[in-house]
C-alpha atoms as a PDB file:
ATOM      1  CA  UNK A   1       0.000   0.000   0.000  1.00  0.00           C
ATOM      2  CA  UNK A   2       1.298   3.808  -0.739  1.00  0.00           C
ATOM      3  CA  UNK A   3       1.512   6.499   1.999  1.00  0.00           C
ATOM      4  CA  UNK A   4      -0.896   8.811   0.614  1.00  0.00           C
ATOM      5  CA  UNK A   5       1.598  12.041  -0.334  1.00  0.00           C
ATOM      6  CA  UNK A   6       2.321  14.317  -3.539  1.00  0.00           C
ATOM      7  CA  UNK A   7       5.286  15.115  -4.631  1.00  0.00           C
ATOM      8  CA  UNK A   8       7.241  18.006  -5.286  1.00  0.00           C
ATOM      9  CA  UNK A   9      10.285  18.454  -8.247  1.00  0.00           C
ATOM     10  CA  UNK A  10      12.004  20.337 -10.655  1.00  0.00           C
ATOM     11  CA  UNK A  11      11.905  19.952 -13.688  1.00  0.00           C
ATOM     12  CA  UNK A  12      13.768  17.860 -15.605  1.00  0.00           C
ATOM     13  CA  UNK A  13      11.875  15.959 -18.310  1.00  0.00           C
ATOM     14  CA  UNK A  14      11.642  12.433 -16.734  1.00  0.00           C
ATOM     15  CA  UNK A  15      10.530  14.141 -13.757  1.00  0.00           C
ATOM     16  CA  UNK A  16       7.767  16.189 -14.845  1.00  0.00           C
ATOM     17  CA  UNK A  17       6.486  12.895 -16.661  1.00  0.00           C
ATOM     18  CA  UNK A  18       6.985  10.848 -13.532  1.00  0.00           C
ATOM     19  CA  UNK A  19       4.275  13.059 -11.610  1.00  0.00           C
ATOM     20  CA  UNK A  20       1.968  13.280 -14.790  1.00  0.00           C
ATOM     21  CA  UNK A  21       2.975  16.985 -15.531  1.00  0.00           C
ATOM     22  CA  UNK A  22       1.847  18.292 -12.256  1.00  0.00           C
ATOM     23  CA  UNK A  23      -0.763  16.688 -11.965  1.00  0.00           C
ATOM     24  CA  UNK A  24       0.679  14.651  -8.938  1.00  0.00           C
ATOM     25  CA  UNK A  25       2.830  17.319  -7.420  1.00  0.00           C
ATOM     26  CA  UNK A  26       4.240  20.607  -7.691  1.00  0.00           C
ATOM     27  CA  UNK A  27       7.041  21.247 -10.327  1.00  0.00           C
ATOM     28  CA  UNK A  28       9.468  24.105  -9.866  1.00  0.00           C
ATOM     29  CA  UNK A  29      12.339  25.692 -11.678  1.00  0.00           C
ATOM     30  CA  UNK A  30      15.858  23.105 -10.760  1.00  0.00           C
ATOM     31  CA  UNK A  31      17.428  25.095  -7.999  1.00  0.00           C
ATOM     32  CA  UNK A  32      14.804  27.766  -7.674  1.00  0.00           C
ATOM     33  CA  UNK A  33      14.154  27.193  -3.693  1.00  0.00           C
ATOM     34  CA  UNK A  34      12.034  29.591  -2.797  1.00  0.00           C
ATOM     35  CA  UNK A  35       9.679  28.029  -5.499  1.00  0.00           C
ATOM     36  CA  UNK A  36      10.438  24.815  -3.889  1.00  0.00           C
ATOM     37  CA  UNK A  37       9.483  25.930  -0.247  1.00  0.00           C
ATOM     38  CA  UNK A  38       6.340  27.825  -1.992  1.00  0.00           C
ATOM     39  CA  UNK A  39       5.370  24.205  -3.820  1.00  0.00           C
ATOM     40  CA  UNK A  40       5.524  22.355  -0.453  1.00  0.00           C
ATOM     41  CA  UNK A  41       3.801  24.544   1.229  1.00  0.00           C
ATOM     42  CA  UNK A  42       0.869  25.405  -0.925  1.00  0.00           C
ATOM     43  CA  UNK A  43       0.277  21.236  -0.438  1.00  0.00           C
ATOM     44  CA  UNK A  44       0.826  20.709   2.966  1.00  0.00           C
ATOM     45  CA  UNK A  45      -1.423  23.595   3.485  1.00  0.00           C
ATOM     46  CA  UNK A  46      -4.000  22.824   1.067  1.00  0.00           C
ATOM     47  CA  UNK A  47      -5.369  19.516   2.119  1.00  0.00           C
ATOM     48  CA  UNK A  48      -8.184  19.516  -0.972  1.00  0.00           C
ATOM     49  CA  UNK A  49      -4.749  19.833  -3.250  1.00  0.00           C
ATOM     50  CA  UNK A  50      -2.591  17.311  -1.394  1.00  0.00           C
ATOM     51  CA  UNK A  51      -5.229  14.492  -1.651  1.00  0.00           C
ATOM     52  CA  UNK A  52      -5.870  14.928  -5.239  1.00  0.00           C
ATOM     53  CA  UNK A  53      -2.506  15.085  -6.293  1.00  0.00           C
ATOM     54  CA  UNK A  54      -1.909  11.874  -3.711  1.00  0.00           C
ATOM     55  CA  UNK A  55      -4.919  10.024  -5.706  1.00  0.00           C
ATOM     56  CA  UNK A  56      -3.250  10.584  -9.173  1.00  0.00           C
ATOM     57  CA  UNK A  57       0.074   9.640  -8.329  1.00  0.00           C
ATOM     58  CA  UNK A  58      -1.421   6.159  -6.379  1.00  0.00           C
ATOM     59  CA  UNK A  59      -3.383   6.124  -9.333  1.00  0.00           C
ATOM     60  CA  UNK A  60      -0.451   6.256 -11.763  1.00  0.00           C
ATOM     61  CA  UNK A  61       2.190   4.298  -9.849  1.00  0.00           C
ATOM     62  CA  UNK A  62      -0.450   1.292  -9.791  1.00  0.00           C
ATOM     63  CA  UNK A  63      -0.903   1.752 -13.749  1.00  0.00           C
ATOM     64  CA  UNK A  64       2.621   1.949 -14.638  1.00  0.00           C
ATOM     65  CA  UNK A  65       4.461   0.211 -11.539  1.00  0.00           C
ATOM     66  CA  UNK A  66       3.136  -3.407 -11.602  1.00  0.00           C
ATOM     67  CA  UNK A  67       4.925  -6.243 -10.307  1.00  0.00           C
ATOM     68  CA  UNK A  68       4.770  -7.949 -13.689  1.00  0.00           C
ATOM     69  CA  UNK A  69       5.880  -5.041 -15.401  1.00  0.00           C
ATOM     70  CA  UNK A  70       8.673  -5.124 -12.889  1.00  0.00           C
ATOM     71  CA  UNK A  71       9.941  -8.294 -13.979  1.00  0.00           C
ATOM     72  CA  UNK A  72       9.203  -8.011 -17.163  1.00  0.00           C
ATOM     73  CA  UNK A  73      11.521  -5.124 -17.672  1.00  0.00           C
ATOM     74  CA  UNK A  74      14.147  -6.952 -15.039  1.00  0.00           C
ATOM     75  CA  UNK A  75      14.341  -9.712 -17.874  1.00  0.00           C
ATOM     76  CA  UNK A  76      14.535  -8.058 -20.784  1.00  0.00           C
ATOM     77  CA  UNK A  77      17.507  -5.877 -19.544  1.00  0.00           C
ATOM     78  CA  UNK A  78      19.265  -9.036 -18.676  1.00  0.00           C
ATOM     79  CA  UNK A  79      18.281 -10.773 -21.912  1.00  0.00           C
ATOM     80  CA  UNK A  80      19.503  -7.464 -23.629  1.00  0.00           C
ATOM     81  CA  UNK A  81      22.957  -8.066 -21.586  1.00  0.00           C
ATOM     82  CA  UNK A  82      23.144 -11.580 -22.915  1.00  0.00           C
ATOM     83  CA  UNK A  83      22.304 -10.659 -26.886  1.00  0.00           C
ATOM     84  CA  UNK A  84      25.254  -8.083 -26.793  1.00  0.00           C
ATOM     85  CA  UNK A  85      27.516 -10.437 -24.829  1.00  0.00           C
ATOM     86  CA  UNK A  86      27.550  -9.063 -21.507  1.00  0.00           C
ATOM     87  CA  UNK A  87      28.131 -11.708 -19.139  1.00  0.00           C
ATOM     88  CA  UNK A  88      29.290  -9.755 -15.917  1.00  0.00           C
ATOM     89  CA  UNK A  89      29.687  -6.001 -14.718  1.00  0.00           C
ATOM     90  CA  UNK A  90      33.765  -6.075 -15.778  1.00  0.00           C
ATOM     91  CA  UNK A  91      32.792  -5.142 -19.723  1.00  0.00           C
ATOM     92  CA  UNK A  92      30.156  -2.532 -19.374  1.00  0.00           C
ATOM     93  CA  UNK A  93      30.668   1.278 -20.510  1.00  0.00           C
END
């Protein structure tokens, strides 16, 4: 089970996706803090906010984070590793 929270980030690309746009947090300018201590508060103080952006972000991480998928992924990397010859950690980039 999730500990019902948003999140807060800059943003970086990945980032921004990772919380559905803002949708699931508050995104702020990389190394802008007073935007960052402006984000946190406005959802610790805003309980409406907080648990909507909590209920997308459970929403997406049980979408996009399944155990299956998980694996899944865990296997193909490894099967990847094996196509291209990679048998241990001493011949990676």
């Amino acid at each position: 089970m999730l500990p019902p929270m948003s999140v807060r980030a800059e943003k970086y690309y990945s980032v921004k996706r990772a919380i559905n746009w803002g949708k699931a947090g508050i995104v702020v300018p990389i190394m802008d803090f007073h935007a960052l201590a402006e984000g946190i508060i406005k959802i610790i103080t805003n309980k409406r906010l907080h648990d909507q952006m909590s209920a997308v972000g459970e929403a997406r991480v049980k979408q996009l984070y399944t155990r299956e998928r998980f694996i899944n992924n865990y296997r193909n990397t490894y099967a990847a590793f094996e196509r291209e010859g990679i048998k241990n950690g001493r011949n990676r980039v």
